[in-house]
PDB file of N, CA and C in Angstrom:
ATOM      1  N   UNK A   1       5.088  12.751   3.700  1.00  0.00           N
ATOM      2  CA  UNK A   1       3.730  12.883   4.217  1.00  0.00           C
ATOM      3  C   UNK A   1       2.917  11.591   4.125  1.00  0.00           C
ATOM      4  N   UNK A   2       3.817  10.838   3.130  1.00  0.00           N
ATOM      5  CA  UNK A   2       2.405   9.512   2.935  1.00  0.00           C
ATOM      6  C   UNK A   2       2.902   8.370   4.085  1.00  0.00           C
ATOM      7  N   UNK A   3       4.063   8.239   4.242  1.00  0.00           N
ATOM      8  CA  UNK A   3       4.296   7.427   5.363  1.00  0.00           C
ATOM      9  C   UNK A   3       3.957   7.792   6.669  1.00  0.00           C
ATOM     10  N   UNK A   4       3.881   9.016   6.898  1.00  0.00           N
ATOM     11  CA  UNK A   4       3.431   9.801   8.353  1.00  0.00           C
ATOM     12  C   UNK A   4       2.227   9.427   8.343  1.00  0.00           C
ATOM     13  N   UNK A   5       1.252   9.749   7.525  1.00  0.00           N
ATOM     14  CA  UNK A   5      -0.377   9.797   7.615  1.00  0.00           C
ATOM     15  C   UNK A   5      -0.410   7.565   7.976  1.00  0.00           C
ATOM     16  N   UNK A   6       0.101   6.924   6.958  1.00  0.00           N
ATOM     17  CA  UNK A   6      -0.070   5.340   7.022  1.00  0.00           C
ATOM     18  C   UNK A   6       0.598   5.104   8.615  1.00  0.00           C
ATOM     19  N   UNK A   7       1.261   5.753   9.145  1.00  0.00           N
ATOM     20  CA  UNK A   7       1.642   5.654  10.413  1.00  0.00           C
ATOM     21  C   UNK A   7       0.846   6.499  11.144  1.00  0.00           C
ATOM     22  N   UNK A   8       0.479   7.010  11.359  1.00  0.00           N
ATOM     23  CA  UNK A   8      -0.863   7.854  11.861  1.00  0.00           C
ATOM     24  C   UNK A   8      -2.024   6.578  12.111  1.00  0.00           C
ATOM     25  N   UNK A   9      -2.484   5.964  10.572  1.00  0.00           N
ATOM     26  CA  UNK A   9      -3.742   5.681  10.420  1.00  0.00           C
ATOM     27  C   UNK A   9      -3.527   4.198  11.346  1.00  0.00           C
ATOM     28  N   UNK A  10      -1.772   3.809  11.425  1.00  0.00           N
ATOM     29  CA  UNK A  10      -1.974   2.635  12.099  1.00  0.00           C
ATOM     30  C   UNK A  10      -1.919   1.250  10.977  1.00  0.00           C
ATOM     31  N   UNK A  11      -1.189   1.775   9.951  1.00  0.00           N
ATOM     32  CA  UNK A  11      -0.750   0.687   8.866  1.00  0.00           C
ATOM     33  C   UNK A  11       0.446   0.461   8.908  1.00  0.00           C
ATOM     34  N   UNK A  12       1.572   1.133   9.591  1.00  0.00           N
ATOM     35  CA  UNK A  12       3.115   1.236   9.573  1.00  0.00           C
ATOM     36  C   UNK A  12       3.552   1.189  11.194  1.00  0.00           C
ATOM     37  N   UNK A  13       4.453   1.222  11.452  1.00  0.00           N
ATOM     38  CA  UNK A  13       5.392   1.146  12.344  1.00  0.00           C
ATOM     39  C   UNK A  13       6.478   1.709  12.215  1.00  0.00           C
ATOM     40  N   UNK A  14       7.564   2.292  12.822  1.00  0.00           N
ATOM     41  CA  UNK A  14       8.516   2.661  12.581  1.00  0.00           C
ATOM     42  C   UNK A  14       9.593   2.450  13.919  1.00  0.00           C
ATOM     43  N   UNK A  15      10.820   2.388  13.448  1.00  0.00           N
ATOM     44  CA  UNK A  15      12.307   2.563  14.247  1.00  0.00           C
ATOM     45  C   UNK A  15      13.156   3.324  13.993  1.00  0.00           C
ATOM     46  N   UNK A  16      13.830   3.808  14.531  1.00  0.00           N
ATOM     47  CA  UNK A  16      15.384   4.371  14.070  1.00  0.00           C
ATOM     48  C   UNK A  16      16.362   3.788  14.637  1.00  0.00           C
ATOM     49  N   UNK A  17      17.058   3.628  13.731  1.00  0.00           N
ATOM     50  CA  UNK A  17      18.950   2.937  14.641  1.00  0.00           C
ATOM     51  C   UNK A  17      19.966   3.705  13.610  1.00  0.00           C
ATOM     52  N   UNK A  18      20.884   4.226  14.126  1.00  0.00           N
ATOM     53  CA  UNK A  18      21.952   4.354  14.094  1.00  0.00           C
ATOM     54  C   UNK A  18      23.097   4.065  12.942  1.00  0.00           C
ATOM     55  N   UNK A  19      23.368   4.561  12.322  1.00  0.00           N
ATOM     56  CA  UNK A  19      24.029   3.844  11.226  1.00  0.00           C
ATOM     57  C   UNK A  19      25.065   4.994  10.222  1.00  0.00           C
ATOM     58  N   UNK A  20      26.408   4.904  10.786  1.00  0.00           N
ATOM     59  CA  UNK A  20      27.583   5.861  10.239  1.00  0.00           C
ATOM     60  C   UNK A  20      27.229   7.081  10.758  1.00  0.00           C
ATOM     61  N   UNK A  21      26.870   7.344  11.753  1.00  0.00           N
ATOM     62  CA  UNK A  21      26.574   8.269  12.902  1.00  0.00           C
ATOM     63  C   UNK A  21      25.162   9.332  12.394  1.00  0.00           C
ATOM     64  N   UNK A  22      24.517   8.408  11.586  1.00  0.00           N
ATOM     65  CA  UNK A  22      23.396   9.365  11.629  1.00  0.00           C
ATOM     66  C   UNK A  22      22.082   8.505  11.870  1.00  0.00           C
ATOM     67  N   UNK A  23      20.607   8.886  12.300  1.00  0.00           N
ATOM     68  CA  UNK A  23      19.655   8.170  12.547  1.00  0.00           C
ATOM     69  C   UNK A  23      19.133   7.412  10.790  1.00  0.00           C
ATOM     70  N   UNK A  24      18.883   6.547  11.199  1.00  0.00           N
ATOM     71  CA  UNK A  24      18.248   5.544   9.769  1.00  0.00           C
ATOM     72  C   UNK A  24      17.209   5.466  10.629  1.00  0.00           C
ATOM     73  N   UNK A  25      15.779   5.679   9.827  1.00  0.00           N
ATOM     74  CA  UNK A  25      14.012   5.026   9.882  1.00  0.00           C
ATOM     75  C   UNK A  25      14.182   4.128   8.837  1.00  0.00           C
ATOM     76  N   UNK A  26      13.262   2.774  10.036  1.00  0.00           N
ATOM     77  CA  UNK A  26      12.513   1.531   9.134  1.00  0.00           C
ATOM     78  C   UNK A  26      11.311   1.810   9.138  1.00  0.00           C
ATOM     79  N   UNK A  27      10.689   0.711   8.334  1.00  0.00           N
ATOM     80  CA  UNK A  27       9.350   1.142   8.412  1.00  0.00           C
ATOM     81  C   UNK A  27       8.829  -0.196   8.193  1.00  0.00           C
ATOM     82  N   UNK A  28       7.966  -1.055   9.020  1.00  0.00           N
ATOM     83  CA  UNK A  28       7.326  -2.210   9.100  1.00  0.00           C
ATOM     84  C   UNK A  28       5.909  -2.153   8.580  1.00  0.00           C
ATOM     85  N   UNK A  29       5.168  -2.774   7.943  1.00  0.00           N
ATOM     86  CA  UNK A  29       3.715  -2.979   8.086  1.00  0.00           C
ATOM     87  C   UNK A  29       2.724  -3.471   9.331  1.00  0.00           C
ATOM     88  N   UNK A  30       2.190  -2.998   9.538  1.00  0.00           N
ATOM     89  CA  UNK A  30       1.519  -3.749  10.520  1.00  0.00           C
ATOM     90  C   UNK A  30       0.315  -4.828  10.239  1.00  0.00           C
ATOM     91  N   UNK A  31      -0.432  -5.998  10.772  1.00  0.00           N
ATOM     92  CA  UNK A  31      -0.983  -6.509  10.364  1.00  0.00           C
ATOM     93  C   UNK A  31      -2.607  -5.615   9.842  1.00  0.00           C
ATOM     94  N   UNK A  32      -2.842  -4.472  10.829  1.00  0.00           N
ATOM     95  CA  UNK A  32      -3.913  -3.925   9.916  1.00  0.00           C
ATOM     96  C   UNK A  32      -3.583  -3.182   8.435  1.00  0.00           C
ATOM     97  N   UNK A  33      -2.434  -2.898   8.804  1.00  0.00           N
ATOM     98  CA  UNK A  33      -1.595  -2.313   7.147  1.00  0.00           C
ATOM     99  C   UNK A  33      -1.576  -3.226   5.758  1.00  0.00           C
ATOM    100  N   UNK A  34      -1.593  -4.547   5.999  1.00  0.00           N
ATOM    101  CA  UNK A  34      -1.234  -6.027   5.392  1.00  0.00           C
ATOM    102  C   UNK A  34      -2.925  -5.745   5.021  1.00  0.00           C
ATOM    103  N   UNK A  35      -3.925  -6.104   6.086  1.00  0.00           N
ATOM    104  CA  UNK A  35      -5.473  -5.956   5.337  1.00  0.00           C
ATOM    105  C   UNK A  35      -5.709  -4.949   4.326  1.00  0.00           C
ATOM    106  N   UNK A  36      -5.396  -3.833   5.381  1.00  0.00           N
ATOM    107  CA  UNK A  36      -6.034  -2.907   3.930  1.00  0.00           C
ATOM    108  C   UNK A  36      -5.466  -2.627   2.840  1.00  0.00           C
ATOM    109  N   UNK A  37      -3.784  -3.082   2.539  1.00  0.00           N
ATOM    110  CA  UNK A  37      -3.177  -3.432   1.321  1.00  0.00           C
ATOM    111  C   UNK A  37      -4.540  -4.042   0.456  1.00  0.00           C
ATOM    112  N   UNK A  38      -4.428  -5.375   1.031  1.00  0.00           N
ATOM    113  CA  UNK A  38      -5.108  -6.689   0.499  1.00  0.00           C
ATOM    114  C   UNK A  38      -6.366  -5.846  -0.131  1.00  0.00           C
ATOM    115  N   UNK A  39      -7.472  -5.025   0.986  1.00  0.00           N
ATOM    116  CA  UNK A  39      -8.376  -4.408   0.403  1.00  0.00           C
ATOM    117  C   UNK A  39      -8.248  -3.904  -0.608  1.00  0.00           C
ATOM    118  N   UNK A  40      -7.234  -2.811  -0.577  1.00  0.00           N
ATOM    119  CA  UNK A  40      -6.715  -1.871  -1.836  1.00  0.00           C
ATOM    120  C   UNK A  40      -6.761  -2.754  -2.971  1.00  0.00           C
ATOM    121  N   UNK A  41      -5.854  -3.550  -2.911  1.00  0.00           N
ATOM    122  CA  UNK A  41      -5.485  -4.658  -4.401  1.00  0.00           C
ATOM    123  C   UNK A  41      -6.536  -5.143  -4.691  1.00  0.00           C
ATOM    124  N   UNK A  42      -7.571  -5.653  -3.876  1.00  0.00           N
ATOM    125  CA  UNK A  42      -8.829  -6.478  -4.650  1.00  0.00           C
ATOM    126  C   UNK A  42      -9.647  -5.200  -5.529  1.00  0.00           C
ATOM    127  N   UNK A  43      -9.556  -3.997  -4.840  1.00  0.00           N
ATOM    128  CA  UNK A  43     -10.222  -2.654  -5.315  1.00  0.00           C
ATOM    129  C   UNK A  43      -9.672  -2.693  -6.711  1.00  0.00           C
ATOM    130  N   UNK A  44      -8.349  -2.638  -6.903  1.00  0.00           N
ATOM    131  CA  UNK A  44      -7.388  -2.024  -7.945  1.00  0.00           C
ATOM    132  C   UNK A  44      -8.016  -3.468  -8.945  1.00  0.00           C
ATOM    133  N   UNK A  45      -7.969  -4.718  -8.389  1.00  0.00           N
ATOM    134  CA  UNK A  45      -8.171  -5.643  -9.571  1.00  0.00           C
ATOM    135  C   UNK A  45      -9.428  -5.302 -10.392  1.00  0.00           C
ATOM    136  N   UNK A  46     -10.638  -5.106  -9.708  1.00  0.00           N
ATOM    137  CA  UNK A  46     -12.129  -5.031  -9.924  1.00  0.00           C
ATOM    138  C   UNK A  46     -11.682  -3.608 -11.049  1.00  0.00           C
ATOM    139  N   UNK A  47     -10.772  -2.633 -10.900  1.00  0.00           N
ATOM    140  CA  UNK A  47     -11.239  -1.610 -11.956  1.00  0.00           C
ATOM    141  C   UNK A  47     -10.189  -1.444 -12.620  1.00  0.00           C
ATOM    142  N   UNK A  48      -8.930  -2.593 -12.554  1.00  0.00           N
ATOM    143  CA  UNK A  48      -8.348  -2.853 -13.956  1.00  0.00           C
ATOM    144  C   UNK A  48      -9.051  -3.914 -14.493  1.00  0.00           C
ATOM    145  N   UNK A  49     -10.275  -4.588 -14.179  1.00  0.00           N
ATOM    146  CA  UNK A  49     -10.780  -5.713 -14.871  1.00  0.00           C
ATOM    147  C   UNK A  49     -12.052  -4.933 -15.898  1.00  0.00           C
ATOM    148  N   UNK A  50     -12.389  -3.740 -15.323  1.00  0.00           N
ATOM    149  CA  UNK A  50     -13.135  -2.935 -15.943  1.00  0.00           C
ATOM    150  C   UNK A  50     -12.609  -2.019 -16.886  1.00  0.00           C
ATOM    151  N   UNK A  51     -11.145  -1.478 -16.788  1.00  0.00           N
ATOM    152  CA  UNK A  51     -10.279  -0.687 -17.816  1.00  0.00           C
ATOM    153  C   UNK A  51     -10.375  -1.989 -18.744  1.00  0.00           C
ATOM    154  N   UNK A  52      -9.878  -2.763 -18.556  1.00  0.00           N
ATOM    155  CA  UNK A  52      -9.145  -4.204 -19.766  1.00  0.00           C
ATOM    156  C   UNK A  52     -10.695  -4.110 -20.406  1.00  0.00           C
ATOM    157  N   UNK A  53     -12.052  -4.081 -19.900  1.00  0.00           N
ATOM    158  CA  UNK A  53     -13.088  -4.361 -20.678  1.00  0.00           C
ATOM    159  C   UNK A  53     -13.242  -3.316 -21.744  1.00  0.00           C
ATOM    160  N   UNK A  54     -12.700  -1.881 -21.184  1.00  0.00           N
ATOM    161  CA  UNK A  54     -13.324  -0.877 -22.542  1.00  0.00           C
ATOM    162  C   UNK A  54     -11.857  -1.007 -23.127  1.00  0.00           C
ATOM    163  N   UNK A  55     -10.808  -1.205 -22.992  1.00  0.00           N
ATOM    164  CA  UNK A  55     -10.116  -1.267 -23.984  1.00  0.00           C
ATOM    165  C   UNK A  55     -10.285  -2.104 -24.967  1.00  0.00           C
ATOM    166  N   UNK A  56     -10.643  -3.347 -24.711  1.00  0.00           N
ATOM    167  CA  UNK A  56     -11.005  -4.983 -25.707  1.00  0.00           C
ATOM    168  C   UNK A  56     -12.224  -4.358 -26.066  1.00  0.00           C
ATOM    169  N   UNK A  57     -12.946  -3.444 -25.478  1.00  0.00           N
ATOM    170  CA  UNK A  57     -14.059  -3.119 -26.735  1.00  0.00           C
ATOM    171  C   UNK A  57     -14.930  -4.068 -25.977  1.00  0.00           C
ATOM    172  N   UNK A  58     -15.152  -4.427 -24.449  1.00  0.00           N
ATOM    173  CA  UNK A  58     -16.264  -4.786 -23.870  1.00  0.00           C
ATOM    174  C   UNK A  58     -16.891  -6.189 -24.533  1.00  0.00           C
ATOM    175  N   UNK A  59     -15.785  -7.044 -25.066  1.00  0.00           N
ATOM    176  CA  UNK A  59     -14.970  -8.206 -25.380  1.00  0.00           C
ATOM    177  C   UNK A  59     -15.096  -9.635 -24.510  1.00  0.00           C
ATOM    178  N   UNK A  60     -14.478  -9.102 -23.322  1.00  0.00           N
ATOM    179  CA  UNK A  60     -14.015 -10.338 -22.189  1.00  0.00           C
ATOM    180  C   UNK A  60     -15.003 -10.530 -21.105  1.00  0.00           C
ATOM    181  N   UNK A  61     -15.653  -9.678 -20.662  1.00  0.00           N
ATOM    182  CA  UNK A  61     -16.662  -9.889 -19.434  1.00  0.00           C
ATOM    183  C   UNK A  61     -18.142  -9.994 -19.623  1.00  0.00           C
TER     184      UNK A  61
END
């Protein structure tokens, strides 16, 4: 379901070929897929930079 919906939303791509007589799916990123990675990760940094603060006891920032 999570690759259907990221292919839905227009973050993935997909193929099938052939392989020992049954269908094989790839699955590519697309360049809007690549951004909103990038988005995601800057998200994920900002609130593991905020976990790391209450663990150190609000320490580092």
């Amino acid at each position: 379901p999570v690759l259907r919906r990221l292919q839905k939303d227009g973050y993935l791509t997909t193929y099938d070929q052939p392989f020992q007589g049954r269908n094989r799916r790839y699955y590519s990123v697309t360049p809007q897929g690549r951004e909103q990675f990038l988005q995601f990760y800057e998200q994920w940094k900002h609130f593991r930079g905020k976990i790391d603060d209450i663990m150190d006891g609000g320490m580092n920032r």
